[in-house]
PDB file of N, CA and C in Angstrom:
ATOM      1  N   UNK A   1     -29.928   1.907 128.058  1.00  0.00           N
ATOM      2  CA  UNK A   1     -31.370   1.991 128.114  1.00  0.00           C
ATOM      3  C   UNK A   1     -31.811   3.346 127.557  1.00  0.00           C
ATOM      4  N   UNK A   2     -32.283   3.335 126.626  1.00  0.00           N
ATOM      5  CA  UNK A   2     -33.282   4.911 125.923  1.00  0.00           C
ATOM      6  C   UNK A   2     -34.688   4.920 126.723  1.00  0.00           C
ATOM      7  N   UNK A   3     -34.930   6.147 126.611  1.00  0.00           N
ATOM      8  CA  UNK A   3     -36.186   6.651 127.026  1.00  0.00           C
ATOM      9  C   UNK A   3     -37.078   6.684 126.266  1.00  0.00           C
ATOM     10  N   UNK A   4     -38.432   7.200 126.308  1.00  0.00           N
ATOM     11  CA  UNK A   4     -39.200   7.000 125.052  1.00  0.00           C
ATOM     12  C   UNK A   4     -39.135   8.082 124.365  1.00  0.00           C
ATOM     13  N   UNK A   5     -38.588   9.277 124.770  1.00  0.00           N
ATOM     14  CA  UNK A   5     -38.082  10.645 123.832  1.00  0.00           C
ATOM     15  C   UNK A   5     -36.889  10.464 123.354  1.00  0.00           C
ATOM     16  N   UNK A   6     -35.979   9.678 123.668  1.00  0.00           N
ATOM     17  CA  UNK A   6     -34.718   9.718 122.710  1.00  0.00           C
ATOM     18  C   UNK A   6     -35.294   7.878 121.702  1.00  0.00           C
ATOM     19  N   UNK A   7     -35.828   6.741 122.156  1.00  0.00           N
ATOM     20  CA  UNK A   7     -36.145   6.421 120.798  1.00  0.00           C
ATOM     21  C   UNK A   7     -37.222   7.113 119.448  1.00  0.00           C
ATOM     22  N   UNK A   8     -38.543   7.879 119.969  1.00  0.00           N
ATOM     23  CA  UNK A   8     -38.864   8.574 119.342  1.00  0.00           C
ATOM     24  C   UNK A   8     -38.211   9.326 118.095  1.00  0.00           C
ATOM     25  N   UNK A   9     -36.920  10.014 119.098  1.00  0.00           N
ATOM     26  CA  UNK A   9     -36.227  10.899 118.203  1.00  0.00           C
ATOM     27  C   UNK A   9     -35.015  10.132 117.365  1.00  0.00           C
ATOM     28  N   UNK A  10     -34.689   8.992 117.521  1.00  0.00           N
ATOM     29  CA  UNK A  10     -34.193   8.373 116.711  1.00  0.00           C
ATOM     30  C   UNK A  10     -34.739   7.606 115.551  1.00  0.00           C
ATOM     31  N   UNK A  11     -36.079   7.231 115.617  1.00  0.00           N
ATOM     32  CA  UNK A  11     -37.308   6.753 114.508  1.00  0.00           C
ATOM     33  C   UNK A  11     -37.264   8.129 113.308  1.00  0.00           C
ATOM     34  N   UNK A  12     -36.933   9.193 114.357  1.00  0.00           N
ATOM     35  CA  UNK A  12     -37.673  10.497 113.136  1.00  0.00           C
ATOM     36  C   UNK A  12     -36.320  10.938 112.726  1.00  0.00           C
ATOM     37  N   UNK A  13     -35.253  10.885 112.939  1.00  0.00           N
ATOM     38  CA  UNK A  13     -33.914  11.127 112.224  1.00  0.00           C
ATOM     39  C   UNK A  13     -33.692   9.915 111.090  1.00  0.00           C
ATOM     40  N   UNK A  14     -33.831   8.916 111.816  1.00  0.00           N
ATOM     41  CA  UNK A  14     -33.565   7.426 110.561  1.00  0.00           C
ATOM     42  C   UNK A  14     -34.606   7.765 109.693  1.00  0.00           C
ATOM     43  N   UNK A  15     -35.651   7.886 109.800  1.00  0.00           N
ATOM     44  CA  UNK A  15     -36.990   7.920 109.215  1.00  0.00           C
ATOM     45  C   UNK A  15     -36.951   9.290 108.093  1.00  0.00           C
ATOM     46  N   UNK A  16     -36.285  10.167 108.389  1.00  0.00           N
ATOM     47  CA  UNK A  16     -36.069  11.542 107.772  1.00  0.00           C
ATOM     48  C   UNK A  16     -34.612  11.091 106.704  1.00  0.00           C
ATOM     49  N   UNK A  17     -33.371  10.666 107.255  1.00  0.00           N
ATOM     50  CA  UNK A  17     -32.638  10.511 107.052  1.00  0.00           C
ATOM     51  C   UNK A  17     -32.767   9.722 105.518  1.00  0.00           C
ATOM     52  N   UNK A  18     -33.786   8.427 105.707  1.00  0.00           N
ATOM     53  CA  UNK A  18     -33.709   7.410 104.659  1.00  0.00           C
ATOM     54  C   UNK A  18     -34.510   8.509 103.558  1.00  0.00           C
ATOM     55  N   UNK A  19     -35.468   9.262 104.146  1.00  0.00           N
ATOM     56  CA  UNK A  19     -36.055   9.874 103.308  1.00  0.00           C
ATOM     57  C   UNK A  19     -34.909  10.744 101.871  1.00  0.00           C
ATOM     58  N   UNK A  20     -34.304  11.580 103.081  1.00  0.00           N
ATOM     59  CA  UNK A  20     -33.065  12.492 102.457  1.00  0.00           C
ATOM     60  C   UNK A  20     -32.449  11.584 101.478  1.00  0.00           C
ATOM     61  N   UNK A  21     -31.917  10.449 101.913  1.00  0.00           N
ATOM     62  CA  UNK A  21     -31.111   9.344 100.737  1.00  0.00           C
ATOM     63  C   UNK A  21     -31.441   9.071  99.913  1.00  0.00           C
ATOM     64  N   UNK A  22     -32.917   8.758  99.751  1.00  0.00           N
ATOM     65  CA  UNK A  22     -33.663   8.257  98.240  1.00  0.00           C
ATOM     66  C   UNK A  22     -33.430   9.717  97.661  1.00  0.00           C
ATOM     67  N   UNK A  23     -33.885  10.509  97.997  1.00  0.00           N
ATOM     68  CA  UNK A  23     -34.145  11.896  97.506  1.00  0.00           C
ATOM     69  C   UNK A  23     -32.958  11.948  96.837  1.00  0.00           C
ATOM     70  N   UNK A  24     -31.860  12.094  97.473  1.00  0.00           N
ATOM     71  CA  UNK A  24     -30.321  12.403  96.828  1.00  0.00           C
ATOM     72  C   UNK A  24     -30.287  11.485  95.802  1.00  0.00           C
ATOM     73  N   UNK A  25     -29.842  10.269  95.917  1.00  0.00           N
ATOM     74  CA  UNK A  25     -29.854   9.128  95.053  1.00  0.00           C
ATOM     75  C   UNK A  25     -30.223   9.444  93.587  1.00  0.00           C
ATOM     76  N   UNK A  26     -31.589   9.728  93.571  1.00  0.00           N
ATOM     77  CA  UNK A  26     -32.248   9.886  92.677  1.00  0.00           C
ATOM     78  C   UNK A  26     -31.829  11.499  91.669  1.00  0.00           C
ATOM     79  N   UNK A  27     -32.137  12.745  92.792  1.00  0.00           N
ATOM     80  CA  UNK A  27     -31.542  13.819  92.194  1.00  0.00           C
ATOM     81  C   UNK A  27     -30.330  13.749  92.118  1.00  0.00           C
ATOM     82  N   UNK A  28     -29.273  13.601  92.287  1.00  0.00           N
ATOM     83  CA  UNK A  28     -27.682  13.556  92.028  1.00  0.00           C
ATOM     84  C   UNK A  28     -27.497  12.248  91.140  1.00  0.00           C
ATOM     85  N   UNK A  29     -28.502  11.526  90.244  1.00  0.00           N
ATOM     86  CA  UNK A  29     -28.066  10.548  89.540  1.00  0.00           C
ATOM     87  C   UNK A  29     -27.602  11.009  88.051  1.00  0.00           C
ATOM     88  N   UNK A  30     -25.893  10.609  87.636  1.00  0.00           N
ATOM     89  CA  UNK A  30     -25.113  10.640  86.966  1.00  0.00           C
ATOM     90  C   UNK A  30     -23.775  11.768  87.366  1.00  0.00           C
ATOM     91  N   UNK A  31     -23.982  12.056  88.783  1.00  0.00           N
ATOM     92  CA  UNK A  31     -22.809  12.796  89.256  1.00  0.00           C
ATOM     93  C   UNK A  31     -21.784  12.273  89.485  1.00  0.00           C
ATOM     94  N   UNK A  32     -20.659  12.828  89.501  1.00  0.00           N
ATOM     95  CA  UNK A  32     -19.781  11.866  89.643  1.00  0.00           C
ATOM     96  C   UNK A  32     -19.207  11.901  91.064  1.00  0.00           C
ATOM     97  N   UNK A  33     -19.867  12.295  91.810  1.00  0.00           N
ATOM     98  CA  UNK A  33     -19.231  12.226  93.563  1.00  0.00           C
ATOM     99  C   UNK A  33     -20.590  12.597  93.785  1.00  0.00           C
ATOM    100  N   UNK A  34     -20.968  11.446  93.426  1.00  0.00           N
ATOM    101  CA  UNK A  34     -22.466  11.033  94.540  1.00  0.00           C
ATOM    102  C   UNK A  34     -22.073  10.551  95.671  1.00  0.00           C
ATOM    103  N   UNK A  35     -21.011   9.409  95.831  1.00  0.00           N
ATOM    104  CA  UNK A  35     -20.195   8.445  96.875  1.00  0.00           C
ATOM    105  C   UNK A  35     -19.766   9.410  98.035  1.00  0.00           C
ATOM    106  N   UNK A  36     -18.714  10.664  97.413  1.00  0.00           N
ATOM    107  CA  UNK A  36     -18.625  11.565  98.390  1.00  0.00           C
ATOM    108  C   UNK A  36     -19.791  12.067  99.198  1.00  0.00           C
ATOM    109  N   UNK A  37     -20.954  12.915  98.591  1.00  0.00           N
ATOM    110  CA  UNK A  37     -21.977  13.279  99.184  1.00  0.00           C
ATOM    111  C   UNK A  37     -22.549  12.883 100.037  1.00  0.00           C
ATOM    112  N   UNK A  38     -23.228  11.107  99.691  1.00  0.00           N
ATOM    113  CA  UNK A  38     -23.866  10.113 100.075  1.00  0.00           C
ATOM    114  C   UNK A  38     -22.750   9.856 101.834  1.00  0.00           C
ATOM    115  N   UNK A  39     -21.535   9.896 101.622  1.00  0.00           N
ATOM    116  CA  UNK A  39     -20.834   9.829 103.158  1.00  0.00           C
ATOM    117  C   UNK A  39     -20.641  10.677 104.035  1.00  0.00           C
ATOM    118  N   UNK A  40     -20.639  12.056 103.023  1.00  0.00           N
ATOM    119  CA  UNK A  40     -20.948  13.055 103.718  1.00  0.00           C
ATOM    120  C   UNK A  40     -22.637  13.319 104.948  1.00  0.00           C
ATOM    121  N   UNK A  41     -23.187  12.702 103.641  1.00  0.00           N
ATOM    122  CA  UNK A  41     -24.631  12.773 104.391  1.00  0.00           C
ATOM    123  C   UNK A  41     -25.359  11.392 105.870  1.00  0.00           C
ATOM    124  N   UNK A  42     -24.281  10.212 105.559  1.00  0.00           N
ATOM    125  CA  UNK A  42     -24.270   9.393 106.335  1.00  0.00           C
ATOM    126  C   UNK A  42     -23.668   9.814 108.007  1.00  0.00           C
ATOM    127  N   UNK A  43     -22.304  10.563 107.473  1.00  0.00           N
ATOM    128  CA  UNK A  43     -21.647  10.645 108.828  1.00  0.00           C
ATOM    129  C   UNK A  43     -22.515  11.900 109.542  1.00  0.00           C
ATOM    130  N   UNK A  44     -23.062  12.586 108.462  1.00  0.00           N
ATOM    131  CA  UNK A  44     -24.140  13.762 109.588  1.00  0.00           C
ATOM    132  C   UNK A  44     -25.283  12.883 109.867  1.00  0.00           C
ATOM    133  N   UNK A  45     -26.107  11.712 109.677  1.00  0.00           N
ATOM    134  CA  UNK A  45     -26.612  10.988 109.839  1.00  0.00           C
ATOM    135  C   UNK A  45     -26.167  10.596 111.506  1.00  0.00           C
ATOM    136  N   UNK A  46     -24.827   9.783 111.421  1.00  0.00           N
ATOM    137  CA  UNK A  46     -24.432   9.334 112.374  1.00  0.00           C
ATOM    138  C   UNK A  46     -24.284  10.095 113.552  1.00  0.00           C
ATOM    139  N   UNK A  47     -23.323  11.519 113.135  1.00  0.00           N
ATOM    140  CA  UNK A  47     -23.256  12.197 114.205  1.00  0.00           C
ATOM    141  C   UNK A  47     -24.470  12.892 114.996  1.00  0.00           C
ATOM    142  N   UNK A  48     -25.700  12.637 114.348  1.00  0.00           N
ATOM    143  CA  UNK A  48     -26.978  13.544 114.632  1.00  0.00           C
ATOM    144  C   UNK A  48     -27.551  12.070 115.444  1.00  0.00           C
ATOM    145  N   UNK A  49     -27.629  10.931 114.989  1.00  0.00           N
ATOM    146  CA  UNK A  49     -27.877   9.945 116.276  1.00  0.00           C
ATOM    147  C   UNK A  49     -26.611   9.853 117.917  1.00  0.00           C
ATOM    148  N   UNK A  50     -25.555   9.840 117.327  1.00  0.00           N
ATOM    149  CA  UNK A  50     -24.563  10.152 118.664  1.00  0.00           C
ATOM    150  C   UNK A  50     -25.136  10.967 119.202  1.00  0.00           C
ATOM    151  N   UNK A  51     -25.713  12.391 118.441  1.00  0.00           N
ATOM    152  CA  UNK A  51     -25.968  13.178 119.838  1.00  0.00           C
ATOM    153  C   UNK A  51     -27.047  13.336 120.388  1.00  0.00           C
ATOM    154  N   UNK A  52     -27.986  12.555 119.924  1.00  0.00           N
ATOM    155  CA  UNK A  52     -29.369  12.100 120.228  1.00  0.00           C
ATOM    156  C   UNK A  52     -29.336  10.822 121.481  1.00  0.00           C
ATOM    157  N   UNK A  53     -28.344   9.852 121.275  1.00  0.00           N
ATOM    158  CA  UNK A  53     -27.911   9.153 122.082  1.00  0.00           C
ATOM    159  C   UNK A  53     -27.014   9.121 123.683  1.00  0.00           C
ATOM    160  N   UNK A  54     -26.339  10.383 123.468  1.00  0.00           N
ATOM    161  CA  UNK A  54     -25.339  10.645 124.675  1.00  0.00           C
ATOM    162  C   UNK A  54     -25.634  10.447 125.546  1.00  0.00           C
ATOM    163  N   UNK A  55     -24.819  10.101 126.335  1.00  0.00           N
ATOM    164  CA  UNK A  55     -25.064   9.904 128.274  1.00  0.00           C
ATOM    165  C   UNK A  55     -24.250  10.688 128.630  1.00  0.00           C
ATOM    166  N   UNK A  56     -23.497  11.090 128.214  1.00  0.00           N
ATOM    167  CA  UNK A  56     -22.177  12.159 129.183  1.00  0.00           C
ATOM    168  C   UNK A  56     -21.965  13.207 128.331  1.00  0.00           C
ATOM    169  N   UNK A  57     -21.514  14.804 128.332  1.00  0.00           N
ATOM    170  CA  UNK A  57     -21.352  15.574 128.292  1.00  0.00           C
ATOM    171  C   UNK A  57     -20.387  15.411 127.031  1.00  0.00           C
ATOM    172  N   UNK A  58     -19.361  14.767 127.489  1.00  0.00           N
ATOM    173  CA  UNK A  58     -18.139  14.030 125.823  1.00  0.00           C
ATOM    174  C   UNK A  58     -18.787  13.915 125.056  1.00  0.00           C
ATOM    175  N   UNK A  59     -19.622  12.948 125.064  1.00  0.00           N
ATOM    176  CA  UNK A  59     -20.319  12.112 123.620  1.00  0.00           C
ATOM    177  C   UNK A  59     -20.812  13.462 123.272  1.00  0.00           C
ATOM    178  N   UNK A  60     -21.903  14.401 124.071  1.00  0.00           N
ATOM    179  CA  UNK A  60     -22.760  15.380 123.464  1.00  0.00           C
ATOM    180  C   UNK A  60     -21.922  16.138 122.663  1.00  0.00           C
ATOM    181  N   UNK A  61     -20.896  16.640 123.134  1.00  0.00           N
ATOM    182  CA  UNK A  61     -20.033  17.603 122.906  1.00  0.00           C
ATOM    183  C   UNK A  61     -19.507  16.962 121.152  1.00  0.00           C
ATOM    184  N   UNK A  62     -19.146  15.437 121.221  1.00  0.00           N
ATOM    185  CA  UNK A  62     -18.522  15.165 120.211  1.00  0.00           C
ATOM    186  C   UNK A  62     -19.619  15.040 119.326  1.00  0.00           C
ATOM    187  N   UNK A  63     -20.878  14.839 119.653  1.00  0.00           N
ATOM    188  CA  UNK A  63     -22.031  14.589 118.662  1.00  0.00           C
ATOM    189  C   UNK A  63     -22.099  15.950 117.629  1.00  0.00           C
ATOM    190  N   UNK A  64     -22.410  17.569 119.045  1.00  0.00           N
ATOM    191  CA  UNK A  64     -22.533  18.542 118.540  1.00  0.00           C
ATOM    192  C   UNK A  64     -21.737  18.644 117.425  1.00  0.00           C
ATOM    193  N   UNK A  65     -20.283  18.350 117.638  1.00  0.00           N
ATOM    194  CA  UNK A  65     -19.056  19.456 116.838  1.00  0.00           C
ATOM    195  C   UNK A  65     -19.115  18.470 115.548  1.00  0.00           C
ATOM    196  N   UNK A  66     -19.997  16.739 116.086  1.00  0.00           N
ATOM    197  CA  UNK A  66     -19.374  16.356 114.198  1.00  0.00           C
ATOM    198  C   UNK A  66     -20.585  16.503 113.168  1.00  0.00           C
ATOM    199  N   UNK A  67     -21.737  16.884 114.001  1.00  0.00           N
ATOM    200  CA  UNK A  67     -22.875  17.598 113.343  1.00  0.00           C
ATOM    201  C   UNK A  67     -22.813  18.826 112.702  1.00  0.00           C
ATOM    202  N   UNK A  68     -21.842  19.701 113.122  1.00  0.00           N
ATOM    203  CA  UNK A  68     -21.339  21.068 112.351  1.00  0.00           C
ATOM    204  C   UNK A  68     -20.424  20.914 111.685  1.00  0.00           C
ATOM    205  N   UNK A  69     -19.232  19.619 111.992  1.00  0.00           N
ATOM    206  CA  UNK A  69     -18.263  19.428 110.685  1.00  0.00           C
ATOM    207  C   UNK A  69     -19.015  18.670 109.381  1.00  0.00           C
ATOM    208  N   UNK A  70     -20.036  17.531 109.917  1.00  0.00           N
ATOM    209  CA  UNK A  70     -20.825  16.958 108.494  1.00  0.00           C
ATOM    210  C   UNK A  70     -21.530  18.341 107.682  1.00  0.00           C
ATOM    211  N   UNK A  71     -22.807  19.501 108.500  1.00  0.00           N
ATOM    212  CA  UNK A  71     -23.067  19.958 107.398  1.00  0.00           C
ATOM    213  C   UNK A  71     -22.183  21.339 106.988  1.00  0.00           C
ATOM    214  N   UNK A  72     -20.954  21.404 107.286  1.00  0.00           N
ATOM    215  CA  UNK A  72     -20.021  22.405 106.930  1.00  0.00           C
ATOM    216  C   UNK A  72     -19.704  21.476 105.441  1.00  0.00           C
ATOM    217  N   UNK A  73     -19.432  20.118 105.963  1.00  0.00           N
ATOM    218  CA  UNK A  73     -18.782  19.209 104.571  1.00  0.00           C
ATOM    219  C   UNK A  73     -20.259  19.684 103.707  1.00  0.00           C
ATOM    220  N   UNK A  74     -20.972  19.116 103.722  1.00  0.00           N
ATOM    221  CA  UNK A  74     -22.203  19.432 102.662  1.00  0.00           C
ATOM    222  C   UNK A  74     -22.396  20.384 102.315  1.00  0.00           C
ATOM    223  N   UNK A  75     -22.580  21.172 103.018  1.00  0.00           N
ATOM    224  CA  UNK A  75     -22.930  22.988 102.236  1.00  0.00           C
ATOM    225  C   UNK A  75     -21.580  23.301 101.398  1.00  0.00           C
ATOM    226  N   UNK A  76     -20.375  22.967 101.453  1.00  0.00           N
ATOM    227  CA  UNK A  76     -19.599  22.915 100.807  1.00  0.00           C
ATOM    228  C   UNK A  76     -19.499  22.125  99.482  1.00  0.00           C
ATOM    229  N   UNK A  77     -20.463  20.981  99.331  1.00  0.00           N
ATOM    230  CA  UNK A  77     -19.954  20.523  98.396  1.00  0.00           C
ATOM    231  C   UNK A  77     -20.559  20.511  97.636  1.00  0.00           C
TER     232      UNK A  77
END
């Protein structure tokens, strides 16, 4: 069961998120590791809803750390 502050905040991450994707899509068109990027930018996607989602301290914890490994992957690449 979500609350109305964690669906809120999941409307404005998806909602931001899809935004970010067209954006990329479009500027990174003819790169050749768009595919990389694009998963890079999904799994910080994902991990930024996990930790928007958590019920227990684990999940948060695992949300936090794969939210700093996705944009460590991106600023890197």
């Amino acid at each position: 069961m979500f609350d109305s502050v964690t669906a809120t905040m999941m409307v404005l991450v998806v909602f931001v998120s899809f935004l970010v994707h067209l954006y990329s899509m479009d500027y990174m068109n003819g790169d050749p590791h768009i595919i990389r990027f694009l998963g890079y930018l999904s799994l910080f996607t994902f991990f930024m809803l996990m930790l928007i989602t958590s019920g227990t301290f684990v999940q948060l914890f695992l949300g936090w750390e794969g939210v700093g490994l996705s944009s460590y992957l991106l600023i890197n690449f």
